[in-house]
PDBML (XML) file of the C-alpha atoms, coordinates in Angstrom:
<?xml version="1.0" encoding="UTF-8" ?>
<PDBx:datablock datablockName="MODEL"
   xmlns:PDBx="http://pdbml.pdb.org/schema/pdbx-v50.xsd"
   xmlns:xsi="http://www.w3.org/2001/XMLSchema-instance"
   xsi:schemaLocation="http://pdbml.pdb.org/schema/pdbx-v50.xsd pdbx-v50.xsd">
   <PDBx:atom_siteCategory>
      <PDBx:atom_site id="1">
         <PDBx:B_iso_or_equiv>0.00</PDBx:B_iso_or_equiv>
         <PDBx:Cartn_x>103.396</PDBx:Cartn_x>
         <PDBx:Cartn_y>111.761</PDBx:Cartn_y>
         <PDBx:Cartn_z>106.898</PDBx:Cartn_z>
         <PDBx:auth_asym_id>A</PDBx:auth_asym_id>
         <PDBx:auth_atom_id>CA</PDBx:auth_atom_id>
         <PDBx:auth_comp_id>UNK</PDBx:auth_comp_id>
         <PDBx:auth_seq_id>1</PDBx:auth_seq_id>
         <PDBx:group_PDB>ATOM</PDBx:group_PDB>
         <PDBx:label_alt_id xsi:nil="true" />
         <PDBx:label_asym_id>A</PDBx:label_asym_id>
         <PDBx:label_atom_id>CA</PDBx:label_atom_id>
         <PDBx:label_comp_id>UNK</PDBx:label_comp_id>
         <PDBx:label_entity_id>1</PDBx:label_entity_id>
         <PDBx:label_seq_id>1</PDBx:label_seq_id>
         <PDBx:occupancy>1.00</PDBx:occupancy>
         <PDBx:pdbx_PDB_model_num>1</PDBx:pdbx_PDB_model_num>
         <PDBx:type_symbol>C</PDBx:type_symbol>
      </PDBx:atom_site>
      <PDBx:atom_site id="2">
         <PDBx:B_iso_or_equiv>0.00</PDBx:B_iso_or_equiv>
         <PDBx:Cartn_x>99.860</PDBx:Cartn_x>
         <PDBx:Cartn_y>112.549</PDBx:Cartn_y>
         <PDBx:Cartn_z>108.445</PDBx:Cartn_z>
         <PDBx:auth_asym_id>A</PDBx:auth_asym_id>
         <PDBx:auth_atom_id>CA</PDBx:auth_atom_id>
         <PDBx:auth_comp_id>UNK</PDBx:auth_comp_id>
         <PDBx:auth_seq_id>2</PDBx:auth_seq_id>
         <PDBx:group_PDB>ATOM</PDBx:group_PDB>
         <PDBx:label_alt_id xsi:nil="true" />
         <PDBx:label_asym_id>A</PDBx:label_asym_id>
         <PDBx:label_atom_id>CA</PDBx:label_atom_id>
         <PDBx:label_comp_id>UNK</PDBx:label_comp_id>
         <PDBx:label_entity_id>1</PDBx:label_entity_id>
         <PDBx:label_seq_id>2</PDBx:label_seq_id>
         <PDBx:occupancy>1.00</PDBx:occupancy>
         <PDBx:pdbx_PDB_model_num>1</PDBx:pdbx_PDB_model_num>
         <PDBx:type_symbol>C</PDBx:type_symbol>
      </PDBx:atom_site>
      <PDBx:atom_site id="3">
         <PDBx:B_iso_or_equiv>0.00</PDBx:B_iso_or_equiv>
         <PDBx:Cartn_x>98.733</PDBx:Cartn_x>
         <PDBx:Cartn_y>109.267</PDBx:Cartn_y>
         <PDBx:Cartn_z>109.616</PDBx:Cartn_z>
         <PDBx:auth_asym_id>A</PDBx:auth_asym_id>
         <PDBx:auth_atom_id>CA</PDBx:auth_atom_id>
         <PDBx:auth_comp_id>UNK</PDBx:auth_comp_id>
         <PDBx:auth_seq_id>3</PDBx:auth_seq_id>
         <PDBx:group_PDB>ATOM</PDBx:group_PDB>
         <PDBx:label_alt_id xsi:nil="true" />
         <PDBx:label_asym_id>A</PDBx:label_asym_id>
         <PDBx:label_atom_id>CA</PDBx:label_atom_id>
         <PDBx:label_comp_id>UNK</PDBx:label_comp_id>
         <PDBx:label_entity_id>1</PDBx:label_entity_id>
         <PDBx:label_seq_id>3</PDBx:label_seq_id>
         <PDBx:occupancy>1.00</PDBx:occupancy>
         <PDBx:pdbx_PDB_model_num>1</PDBx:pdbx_PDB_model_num>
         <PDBx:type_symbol>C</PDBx:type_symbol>
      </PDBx:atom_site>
      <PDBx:atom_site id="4">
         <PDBx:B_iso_or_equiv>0.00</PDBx:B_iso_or_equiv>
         <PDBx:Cartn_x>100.073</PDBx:Cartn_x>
         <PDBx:Cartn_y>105.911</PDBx:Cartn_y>
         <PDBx:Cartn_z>110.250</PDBx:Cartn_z>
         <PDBx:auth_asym_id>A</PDBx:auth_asym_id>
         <PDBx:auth_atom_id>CA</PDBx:auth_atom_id>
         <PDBx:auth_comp_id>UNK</PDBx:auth_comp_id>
         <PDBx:auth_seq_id>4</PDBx:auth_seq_id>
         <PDBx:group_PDB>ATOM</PDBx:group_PDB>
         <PDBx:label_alt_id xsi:nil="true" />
         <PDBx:label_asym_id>A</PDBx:label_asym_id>
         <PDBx:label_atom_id>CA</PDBx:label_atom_id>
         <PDBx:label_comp_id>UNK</PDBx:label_comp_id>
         <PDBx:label_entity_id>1</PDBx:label_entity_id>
         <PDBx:label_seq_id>4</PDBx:label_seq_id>
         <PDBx:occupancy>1.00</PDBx:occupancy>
         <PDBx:pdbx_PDB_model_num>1</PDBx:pdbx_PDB_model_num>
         <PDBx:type_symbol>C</PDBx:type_symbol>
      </PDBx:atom_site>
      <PDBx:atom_site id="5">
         <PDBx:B_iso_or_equiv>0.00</PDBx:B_iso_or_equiv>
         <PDBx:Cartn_x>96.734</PDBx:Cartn_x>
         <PDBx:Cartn_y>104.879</PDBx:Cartn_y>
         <PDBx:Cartn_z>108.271</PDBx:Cartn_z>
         <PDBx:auth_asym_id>A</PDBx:auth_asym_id>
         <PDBx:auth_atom_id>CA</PDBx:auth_atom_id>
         <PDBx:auth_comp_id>UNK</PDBx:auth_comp_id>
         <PDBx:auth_seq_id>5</PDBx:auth_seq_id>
         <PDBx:group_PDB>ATOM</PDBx:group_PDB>
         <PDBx:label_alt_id xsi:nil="true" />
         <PDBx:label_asym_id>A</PDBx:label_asym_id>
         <PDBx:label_atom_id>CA</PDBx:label_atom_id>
         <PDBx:label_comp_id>UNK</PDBx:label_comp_id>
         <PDBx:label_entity_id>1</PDBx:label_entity_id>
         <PDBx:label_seq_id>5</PDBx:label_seq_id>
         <PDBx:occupancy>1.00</PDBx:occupancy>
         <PDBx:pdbx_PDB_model_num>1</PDBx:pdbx_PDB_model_num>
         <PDBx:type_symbol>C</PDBx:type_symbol>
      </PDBx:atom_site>
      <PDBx:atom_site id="6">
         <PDBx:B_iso_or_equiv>0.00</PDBx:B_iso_or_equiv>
         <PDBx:Cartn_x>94.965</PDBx:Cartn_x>
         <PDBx:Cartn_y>105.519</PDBx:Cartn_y>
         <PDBx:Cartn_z>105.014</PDBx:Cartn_z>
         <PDBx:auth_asym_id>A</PDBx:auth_asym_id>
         <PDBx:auth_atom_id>CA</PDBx:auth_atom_id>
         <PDBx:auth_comp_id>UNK</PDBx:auth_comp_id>
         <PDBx:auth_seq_id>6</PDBx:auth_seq_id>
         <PDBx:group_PDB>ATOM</PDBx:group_PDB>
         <PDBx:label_alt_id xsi:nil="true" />
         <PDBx:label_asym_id>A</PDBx:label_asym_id>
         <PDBx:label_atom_id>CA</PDBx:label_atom_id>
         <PDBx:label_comp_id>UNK</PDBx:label_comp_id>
         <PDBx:label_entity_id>1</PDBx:label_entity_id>
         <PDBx:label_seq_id>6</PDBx:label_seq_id>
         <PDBx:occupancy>1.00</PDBx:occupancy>
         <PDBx:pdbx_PDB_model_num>1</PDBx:pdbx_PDB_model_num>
         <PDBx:type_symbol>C</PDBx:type_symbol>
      </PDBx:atom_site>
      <PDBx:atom_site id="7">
         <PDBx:B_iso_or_equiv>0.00</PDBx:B_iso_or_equiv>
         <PDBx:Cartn_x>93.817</PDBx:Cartn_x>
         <PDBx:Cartn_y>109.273</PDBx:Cartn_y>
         <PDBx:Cartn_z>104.310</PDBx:Cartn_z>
         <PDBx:auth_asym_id>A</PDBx:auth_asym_id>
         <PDBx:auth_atom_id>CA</PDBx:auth_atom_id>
         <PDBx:auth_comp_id>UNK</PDBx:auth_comp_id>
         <PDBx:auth_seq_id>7</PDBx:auth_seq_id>
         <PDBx:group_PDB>ATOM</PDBx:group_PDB>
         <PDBx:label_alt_id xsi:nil="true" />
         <PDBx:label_asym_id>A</PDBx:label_asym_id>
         <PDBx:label_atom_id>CA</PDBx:label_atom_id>
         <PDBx:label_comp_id>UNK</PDBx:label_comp_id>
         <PDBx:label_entity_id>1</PDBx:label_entity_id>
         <PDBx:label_seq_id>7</PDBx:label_seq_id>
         <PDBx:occupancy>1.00</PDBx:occupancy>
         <PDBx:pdbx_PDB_model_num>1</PDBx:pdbx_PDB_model_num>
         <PDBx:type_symbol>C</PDBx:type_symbol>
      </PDBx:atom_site>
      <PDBx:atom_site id="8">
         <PDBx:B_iso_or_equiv>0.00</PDBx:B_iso_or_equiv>
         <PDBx:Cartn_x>90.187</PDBx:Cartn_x>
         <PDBx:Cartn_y>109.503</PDBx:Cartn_y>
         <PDBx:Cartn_z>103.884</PDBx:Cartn_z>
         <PDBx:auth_asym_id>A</PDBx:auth_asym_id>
         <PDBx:auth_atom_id>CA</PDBx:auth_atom_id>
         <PDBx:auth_comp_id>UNK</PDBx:auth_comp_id>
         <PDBx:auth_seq_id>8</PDBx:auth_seq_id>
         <PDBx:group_PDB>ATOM</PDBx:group_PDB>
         <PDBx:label_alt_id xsi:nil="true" />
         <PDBx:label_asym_id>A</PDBx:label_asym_id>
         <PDBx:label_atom_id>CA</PDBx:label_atom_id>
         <PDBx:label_comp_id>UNK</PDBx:label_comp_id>
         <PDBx:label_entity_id>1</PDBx:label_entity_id>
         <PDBx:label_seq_id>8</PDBx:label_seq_id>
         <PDBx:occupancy>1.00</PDBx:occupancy>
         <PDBx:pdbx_PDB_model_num>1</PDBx:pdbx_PDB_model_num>
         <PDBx:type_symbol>C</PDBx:type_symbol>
      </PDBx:atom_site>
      <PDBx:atom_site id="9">
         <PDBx:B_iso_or_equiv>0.00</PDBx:B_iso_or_equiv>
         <PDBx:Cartn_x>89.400</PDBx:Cartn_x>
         <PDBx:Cartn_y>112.984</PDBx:Cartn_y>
         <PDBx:Cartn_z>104.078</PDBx:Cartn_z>
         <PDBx:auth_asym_id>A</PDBx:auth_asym_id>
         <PDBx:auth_atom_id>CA</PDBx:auth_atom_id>
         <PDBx:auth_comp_id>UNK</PDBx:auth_comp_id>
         <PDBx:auth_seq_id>9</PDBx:auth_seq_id>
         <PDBx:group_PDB>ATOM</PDBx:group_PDB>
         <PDBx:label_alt_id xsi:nil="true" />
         <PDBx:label_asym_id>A</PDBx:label_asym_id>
         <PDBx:label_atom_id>CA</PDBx:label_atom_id>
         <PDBx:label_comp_id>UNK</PDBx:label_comp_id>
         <PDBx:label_entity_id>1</PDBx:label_entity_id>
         <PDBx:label_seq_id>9</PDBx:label_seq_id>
         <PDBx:occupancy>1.00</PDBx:occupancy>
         <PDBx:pdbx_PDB_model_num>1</PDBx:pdbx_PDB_model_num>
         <PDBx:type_symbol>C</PDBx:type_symbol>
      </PDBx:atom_site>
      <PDBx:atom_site id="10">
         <PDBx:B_iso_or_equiv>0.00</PDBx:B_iso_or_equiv>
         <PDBx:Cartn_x>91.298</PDBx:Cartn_x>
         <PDBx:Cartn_y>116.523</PDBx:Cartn_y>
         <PDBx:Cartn_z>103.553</PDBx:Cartn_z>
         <PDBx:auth_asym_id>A</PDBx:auth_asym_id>
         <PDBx:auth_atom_id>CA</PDBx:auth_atom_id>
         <PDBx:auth_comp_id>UNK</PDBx:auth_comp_id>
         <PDBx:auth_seq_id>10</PDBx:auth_seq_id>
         <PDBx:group_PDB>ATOM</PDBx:group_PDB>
         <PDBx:label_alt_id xsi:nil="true" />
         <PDBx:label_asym_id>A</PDBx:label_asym_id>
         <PDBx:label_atom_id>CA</PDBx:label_atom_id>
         <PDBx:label_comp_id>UNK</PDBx:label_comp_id>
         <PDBx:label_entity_id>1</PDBx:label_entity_id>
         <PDBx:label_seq_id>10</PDBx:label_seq_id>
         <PDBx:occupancy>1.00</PDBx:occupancy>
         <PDBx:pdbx_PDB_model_num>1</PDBx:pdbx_PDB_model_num>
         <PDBx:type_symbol>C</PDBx:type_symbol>
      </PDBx:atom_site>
      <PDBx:atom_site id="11">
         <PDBx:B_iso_or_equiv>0.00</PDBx:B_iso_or_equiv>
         <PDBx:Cartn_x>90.661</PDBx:Cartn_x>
         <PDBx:Cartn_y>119.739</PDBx:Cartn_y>
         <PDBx:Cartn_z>104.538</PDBx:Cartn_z>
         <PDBx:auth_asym_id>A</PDBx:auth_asym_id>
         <PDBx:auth_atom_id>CA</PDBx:auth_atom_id>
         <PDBx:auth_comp_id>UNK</PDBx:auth_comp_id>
         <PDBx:auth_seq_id>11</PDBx:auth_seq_id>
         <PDBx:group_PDB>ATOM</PDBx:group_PDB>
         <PDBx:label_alt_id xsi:nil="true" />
         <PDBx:label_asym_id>A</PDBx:label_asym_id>
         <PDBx:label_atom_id>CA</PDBx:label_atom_id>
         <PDBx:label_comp_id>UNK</PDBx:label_comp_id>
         <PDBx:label_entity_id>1</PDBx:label_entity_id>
         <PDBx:label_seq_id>11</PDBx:label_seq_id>
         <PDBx:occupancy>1.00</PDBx:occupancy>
         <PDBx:pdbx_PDB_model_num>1</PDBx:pdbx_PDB_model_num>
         <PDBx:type_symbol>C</PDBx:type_symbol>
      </PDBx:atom_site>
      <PDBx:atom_site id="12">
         <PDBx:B_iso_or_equiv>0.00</PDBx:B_iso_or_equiv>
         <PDBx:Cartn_x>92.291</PDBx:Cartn_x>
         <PDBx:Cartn_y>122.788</PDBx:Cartn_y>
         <PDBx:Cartn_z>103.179</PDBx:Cartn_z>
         <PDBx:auth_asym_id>A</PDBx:auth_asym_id>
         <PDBx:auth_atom_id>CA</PDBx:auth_atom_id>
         <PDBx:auth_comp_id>UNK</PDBx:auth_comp_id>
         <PDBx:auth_seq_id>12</PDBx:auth_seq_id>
         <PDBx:group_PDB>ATOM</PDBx:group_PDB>
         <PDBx:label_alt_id xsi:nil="true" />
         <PDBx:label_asym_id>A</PDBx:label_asym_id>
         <PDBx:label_atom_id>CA</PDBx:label_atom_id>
         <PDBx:label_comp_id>UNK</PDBx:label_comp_id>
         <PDBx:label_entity_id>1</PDBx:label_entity_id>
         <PDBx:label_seq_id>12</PDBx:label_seq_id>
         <PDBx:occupancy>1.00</PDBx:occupancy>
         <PDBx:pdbx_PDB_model_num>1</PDBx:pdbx_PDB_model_num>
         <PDBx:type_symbol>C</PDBx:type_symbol>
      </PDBx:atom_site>
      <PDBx:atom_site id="13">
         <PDBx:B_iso_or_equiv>0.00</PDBx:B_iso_or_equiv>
         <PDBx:Cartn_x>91.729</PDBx:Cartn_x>
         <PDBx:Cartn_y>127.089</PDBx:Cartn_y>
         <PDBx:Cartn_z>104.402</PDBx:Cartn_z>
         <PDBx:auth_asym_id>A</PDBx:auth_asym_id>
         <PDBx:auth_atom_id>CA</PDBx:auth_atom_id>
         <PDBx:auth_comp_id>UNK</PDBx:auth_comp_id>
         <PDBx:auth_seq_id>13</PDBx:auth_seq_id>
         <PDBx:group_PDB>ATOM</PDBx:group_PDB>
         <PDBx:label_alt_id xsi:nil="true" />
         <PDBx:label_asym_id>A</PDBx:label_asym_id>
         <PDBx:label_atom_id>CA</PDBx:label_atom_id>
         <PDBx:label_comp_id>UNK</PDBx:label_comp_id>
         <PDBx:label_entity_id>1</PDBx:label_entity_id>
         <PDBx:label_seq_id>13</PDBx:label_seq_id>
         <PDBx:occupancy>1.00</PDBx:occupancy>
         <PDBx:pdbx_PDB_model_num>1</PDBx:pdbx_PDB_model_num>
         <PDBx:type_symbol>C</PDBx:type_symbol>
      </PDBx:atom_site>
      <PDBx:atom_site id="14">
         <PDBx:B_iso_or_equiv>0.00</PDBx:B_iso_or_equiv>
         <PDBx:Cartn_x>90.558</PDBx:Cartn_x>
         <PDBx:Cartn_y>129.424</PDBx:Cartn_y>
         <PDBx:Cartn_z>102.051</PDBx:Cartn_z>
         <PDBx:auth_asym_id>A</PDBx:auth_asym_id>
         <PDBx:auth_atom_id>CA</PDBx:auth_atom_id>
         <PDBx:auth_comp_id>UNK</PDBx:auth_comp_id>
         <PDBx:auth_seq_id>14</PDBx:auth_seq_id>
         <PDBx:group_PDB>ATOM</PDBx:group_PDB>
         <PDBx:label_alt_id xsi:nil="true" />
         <PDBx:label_asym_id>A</PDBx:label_asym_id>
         <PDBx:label_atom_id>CA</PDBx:label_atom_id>
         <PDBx:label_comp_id>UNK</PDBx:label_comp_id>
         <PDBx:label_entity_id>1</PDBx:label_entity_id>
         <PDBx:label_seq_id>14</PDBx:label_seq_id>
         <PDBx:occupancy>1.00</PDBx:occupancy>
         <PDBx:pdbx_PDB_model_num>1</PDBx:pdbx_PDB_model_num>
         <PDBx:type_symbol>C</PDBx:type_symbol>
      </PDBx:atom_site>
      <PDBx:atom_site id="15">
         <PDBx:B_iso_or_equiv>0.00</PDBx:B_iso_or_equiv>
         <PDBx:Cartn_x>94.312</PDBx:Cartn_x>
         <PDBx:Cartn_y>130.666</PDBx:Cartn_y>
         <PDBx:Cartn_z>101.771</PDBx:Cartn_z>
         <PDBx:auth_asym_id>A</PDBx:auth_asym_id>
         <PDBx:auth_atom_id>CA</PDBx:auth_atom_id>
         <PDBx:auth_comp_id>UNK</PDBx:auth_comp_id>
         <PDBx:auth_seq_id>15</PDBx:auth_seq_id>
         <PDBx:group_PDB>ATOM</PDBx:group_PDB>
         <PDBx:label_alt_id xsi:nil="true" />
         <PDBx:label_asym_id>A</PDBx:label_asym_id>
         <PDBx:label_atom_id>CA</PDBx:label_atom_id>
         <PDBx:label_comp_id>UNK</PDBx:label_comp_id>
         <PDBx:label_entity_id>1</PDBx:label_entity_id>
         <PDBx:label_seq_id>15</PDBx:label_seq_id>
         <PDBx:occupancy>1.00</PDBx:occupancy>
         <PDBx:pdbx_PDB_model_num>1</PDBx:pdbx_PDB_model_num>
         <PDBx:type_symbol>C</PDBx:type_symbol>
      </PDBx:atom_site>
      <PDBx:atom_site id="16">
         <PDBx:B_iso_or_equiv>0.00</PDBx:B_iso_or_equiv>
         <PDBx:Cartn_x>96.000</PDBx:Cartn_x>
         <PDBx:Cartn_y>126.936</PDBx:Cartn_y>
         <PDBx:Cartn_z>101.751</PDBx:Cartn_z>
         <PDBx:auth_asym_id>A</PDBx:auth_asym_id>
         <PDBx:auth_atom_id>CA</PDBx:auth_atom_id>
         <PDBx:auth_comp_id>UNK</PDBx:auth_comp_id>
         <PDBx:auth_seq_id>16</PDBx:auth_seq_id>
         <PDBx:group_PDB>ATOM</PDBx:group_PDB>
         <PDBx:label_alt_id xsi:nil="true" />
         <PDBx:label_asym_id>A</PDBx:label_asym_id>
         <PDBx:label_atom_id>CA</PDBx:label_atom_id>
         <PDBx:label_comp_id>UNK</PDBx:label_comp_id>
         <PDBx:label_entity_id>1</PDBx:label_entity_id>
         <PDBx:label_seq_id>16</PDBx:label_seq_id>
         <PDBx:occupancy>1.00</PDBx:occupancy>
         <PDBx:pdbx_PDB_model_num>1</PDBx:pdbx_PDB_model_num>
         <PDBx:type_symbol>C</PDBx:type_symbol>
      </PDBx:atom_site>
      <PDBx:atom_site id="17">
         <PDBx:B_iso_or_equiv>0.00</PDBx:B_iso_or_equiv>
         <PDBx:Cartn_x>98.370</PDBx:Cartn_x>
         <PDBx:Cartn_y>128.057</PDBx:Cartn_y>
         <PDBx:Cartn_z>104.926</PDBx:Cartn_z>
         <PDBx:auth_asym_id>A</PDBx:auth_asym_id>
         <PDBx:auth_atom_id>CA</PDBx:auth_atom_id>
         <PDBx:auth_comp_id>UNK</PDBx:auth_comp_id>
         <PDBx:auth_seq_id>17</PDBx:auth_seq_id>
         <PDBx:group_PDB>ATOM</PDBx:group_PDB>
         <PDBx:label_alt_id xsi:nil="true" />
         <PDBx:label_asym_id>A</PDBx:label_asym_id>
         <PDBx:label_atom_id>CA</PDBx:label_atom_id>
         <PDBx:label_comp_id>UNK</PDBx:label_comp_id>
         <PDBx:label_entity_id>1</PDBx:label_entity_id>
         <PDBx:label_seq_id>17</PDBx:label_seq_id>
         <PDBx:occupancy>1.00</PDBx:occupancy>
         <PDBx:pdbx_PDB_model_num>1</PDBx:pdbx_PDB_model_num>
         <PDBx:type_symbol>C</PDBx:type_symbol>
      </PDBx:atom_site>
      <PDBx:atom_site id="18">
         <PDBx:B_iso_or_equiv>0.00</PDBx:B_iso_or_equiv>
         <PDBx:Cartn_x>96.122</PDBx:Cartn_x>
         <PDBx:Cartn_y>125.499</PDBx:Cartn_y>
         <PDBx:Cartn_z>107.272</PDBx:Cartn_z>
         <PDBx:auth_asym_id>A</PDBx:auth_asym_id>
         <PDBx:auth_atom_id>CA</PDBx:auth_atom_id>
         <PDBx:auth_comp_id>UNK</PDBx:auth_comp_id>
         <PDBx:auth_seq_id>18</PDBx:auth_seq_id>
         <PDBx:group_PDB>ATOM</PDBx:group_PDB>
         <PDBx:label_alt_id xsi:nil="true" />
         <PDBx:label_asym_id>A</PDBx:label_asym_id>
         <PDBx:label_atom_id>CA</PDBx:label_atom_id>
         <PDBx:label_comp_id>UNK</PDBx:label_comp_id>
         <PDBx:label_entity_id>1</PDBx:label_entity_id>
         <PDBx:label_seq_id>18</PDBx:label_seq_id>
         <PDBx:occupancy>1.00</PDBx:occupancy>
         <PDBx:pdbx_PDB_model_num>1</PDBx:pdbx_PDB_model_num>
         <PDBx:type_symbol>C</PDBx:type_symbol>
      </PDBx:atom_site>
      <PDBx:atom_site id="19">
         <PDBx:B_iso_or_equiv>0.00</PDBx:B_iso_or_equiv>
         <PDBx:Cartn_x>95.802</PDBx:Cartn_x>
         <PDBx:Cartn_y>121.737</PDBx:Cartn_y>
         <PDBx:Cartn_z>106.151</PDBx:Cartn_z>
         <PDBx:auth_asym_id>A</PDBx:auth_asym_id>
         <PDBx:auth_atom_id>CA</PDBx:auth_atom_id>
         <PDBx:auth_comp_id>UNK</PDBx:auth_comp_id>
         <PDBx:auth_seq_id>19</PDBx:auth_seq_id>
         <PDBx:group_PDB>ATOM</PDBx:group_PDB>
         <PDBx:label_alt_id xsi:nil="true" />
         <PDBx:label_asym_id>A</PDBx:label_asym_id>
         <PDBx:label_atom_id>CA</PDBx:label_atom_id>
         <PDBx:label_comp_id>UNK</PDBx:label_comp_id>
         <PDBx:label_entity_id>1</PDBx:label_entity_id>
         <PDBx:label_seq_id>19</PDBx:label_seq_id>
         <PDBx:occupancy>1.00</PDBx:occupancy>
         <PDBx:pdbx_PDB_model_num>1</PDBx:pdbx_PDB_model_num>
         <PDBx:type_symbol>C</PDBx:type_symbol>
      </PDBx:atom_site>
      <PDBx:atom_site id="20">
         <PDBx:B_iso_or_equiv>0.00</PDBx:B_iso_or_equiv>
         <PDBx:Cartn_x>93.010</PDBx:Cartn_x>
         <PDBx:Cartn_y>119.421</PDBx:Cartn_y>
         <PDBx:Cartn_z>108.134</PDBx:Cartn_z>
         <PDBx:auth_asym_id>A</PDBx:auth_asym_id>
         <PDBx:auth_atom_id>CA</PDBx:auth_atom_id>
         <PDBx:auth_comp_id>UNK</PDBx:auth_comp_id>
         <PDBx:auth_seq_id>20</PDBx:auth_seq_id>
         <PDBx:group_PDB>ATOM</PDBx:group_PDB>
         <PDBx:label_alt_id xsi:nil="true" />
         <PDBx:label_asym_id>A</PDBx:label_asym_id>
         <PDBx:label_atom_id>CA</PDBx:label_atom_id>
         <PDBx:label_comp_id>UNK</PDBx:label_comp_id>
         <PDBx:label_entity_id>1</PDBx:label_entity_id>
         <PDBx:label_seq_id>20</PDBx:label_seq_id>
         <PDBx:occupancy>1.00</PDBx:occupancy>
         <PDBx:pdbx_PDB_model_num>1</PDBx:pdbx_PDB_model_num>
         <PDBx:type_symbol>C</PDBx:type_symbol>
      </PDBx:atom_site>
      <PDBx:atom_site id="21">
         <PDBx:B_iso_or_equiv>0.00</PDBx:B_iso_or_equiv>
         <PDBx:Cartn_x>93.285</PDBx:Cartn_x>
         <PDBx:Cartn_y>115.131</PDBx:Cartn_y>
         <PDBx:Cartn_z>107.727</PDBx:Cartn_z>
         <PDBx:auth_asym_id>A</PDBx:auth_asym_id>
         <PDBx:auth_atom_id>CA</PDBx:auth_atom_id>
         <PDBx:auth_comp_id>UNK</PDBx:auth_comp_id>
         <PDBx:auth_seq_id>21</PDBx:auth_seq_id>
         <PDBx:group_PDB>ATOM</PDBx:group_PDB>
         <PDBx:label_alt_id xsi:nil="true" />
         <PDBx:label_asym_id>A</PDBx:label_asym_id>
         <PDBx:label_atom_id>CA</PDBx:label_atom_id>
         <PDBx:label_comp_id>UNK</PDBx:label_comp_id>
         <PDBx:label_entity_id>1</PDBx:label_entity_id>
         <PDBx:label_seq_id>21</PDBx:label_seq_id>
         <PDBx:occupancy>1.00</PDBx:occupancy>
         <PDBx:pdbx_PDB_model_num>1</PDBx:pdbx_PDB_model_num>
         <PDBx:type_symbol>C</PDBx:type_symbol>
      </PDBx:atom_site>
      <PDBx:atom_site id="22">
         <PDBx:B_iso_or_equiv>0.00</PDBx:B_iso_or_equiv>
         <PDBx:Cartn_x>91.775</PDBx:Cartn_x>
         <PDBx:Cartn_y>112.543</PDBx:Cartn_y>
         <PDBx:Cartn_z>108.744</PDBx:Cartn_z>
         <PDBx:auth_asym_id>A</PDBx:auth_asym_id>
         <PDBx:auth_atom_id>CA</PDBx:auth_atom_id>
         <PDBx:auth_comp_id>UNK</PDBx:auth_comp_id>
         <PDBx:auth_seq_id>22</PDBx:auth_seq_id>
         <PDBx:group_PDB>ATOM</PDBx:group_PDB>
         <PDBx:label_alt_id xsi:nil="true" />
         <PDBx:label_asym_id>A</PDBx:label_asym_id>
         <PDBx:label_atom_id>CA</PDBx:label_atom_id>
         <PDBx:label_comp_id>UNK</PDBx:label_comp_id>
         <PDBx:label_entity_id>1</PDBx:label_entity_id>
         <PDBx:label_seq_id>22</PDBx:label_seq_id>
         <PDBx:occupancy>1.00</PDBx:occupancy>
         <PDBx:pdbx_PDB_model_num>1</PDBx:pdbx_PDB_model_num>
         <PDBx:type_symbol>C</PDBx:type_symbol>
      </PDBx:atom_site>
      <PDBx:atom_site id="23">
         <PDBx:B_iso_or_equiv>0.00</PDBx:B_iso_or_equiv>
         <PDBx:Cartn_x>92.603</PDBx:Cartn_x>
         <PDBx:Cartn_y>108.851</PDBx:Cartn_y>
         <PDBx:Cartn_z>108.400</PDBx:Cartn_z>
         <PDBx:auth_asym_id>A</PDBx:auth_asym_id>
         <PDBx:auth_atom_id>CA</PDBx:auth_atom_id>
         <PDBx:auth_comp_id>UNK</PDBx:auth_comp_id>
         <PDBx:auth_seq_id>23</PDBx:auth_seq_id>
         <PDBx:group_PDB>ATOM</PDBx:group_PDB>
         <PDBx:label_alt_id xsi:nil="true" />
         <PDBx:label_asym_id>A</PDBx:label_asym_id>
         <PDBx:label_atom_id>CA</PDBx:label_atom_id>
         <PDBx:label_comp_id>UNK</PDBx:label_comp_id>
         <PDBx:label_entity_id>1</PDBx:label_entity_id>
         <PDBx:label_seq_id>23</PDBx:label_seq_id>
         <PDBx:occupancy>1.00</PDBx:occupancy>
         <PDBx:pdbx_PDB_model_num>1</PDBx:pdbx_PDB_model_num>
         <PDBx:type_symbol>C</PDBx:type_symbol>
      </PDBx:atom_site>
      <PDBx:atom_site id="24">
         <PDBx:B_iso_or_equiv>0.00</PDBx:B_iso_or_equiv>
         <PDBx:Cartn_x>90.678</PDBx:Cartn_x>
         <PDBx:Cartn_y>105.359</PDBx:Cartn_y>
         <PDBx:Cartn_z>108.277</PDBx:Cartn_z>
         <PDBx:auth_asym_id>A</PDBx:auth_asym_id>
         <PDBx:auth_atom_id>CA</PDBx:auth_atom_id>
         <PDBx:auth_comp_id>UNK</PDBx:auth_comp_id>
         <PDBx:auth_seq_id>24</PDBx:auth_seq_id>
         <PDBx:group_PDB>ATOM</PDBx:group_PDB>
         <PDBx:label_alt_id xsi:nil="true" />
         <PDBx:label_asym_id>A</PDBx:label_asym_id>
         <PDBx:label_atom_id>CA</PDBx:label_atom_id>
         <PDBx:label_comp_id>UNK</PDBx:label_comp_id>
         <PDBx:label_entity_id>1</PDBx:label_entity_id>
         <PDBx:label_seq_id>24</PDBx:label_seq_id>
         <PDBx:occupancy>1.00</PDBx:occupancy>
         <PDBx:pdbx_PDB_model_num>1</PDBx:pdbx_PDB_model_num>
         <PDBx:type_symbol>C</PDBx:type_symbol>
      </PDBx:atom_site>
   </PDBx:atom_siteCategory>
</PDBx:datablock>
């Protein structure tokens, strides 16, 4: 549960261990 909001953009590392969100 990243945000209390909708997701609008992701963000992923070249080895998927790190994971970047953002919301509305």
């Amino acid at each position: 549960m990243a945000h209390d909001s909708r997701i609008v953009c992701l963000a992923l590392t070249h080895d998927g261990r790190l994971l970047a969100t953002a919301s509305s």
